[in-house]
Protein backbone atom coordinates (compact mmCIF):
# COMPACT_ATOMS: atom_id res chain seq x y z
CA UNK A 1 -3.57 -6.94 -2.24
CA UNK A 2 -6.60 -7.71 -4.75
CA UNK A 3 -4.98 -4.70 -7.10
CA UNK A 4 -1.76 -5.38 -7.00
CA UNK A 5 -0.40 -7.97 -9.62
CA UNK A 6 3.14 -9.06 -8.16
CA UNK A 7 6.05 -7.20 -6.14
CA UNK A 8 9.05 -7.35 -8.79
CA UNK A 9 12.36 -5.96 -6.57
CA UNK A 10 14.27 -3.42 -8.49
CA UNK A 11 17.42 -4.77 -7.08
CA UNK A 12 18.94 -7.58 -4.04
CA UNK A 13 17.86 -5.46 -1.27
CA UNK A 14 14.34 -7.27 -0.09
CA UNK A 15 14.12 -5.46 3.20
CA UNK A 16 15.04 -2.16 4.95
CA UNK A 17 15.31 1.61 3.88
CA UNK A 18 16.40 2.05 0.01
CA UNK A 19 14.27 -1.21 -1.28
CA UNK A 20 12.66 -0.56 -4.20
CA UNK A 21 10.13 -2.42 -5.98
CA UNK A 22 7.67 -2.05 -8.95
CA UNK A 23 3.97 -3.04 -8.46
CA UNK A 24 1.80 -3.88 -11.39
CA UNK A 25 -1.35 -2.42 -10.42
CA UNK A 26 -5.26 -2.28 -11.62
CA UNK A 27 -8.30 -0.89 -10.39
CA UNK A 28 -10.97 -1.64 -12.68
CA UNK A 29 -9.77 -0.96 -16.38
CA UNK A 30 -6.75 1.53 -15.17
CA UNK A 31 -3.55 0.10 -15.15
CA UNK A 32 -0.42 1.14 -13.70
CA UNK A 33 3.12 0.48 -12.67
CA UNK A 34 3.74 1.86 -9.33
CA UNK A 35 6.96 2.42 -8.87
CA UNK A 36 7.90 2.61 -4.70
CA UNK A 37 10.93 3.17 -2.43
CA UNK A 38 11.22 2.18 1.30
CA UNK A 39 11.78 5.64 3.18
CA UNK A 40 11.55 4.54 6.05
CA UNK A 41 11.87 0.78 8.26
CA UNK A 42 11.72 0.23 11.81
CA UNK A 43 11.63 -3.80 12.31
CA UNK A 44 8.39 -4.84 13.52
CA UNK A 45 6.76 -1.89 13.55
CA UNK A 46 6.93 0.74 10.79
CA UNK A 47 7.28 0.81 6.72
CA UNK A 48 7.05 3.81 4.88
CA UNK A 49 7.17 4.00 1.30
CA UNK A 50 7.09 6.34 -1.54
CA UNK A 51 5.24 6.11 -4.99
CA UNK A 52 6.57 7.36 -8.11
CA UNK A 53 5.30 7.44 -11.54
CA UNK A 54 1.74 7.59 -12.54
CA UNK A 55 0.09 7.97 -9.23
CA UNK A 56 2.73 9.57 -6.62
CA UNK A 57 1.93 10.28 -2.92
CA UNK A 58 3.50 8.13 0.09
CA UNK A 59 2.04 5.13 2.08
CA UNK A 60 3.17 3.93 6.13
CA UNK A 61 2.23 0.81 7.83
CA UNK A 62 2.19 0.79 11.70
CA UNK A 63 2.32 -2.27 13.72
CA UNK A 64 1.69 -1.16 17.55
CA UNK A 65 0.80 -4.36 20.39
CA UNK A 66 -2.28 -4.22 22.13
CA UNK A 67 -3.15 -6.54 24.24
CA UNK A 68 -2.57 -9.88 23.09
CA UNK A 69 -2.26 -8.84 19.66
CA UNK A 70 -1.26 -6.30 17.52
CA UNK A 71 -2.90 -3.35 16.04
CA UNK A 72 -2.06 -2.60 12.17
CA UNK A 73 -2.67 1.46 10.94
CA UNK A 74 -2.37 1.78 7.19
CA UNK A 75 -2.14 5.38 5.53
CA UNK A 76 -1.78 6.34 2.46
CA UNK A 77 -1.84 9.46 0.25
CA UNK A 78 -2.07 9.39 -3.36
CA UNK A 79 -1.88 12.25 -5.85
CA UNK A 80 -3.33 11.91 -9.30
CA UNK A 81 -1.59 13.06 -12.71
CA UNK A 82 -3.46 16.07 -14.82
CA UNK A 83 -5.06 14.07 -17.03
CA UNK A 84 -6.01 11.64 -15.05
CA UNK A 85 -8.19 14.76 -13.30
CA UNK A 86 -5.88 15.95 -10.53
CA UNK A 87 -7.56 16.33 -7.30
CA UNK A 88 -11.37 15.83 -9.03
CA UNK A 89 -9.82 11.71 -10.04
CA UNK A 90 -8.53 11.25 -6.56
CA UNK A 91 -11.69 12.53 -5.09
CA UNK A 92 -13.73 10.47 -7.98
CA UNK A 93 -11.95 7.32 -7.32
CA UNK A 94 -11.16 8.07 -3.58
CA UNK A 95 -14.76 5.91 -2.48
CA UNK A 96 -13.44 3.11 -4.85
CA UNK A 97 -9.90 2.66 -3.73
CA UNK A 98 -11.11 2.70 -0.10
CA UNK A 99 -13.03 -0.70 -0.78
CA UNK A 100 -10.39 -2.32 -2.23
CA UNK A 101 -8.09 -1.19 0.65
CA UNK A 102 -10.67 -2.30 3.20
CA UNK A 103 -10.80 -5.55 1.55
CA UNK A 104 -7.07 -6.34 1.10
CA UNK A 105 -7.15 -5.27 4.80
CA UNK A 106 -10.18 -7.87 5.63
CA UNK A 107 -8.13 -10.94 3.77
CA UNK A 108 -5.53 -10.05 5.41
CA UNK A 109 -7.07 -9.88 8.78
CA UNK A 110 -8.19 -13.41 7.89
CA UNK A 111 -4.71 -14.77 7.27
CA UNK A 112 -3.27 -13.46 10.13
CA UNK A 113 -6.26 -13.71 12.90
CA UNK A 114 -5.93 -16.78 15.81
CA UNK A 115 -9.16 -17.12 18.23
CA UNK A 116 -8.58 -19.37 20.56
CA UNK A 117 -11.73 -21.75 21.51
């Protein structure tokens, strides 16, 4: 993830519900620490986490086979701090945050795709 600088564990626990991590973050010149919490974990197929601290809001990955592969849904829900406009900064930034998502989800795509020739 392009805007995220380095998962640092807030503890032992690396997997399951209860991990907590803190996430360096920046999207252009904003910087941030999100702070996030595993609230939910279903082994090979769901994470769900929430963020504290600047931004706040919840995220969920979905892993779901199809075919010969597997389908990944990301959501995520972010609210923004007063002075950092509310609901007008989300909307503002909103456009910008979905192209870095869509890219961290593209390099991903590329590290995980297999075509067979």
């Amino acid at each position: 993830m392009a805007d995220a600088g380095e998962i640092r564990f807030g503890g032992t626990q690396r997997t399951g519900v209860g991990t907590w991590m803190r996430v360096p973050t920046r999207v252009g010149p904003f910087r941030t620490t999100d702070l996030m919490t595993v609230t939910e974990w279903e082994e090979e197929k769901t994470m769900a986490v929430d963020h504290v601290g600047t931004v706040s809001g919840f995220g969920r990955f979905d892993l779901e086979p199809i075919g010969d592969g597997t389908r990944l849904t990301w959501s995520e829900e972010l609210r923004f701090p007063w002075w950092l406009g509310a609901k007008v900064g989300a909307w503002v930034a909103g456009p910008f945050l979905k192209r870095i998502w869509q890219s961290n989800l593209s390099r991903l795509a590329a590290r995980v795709t297999v075509n067979d020739l």
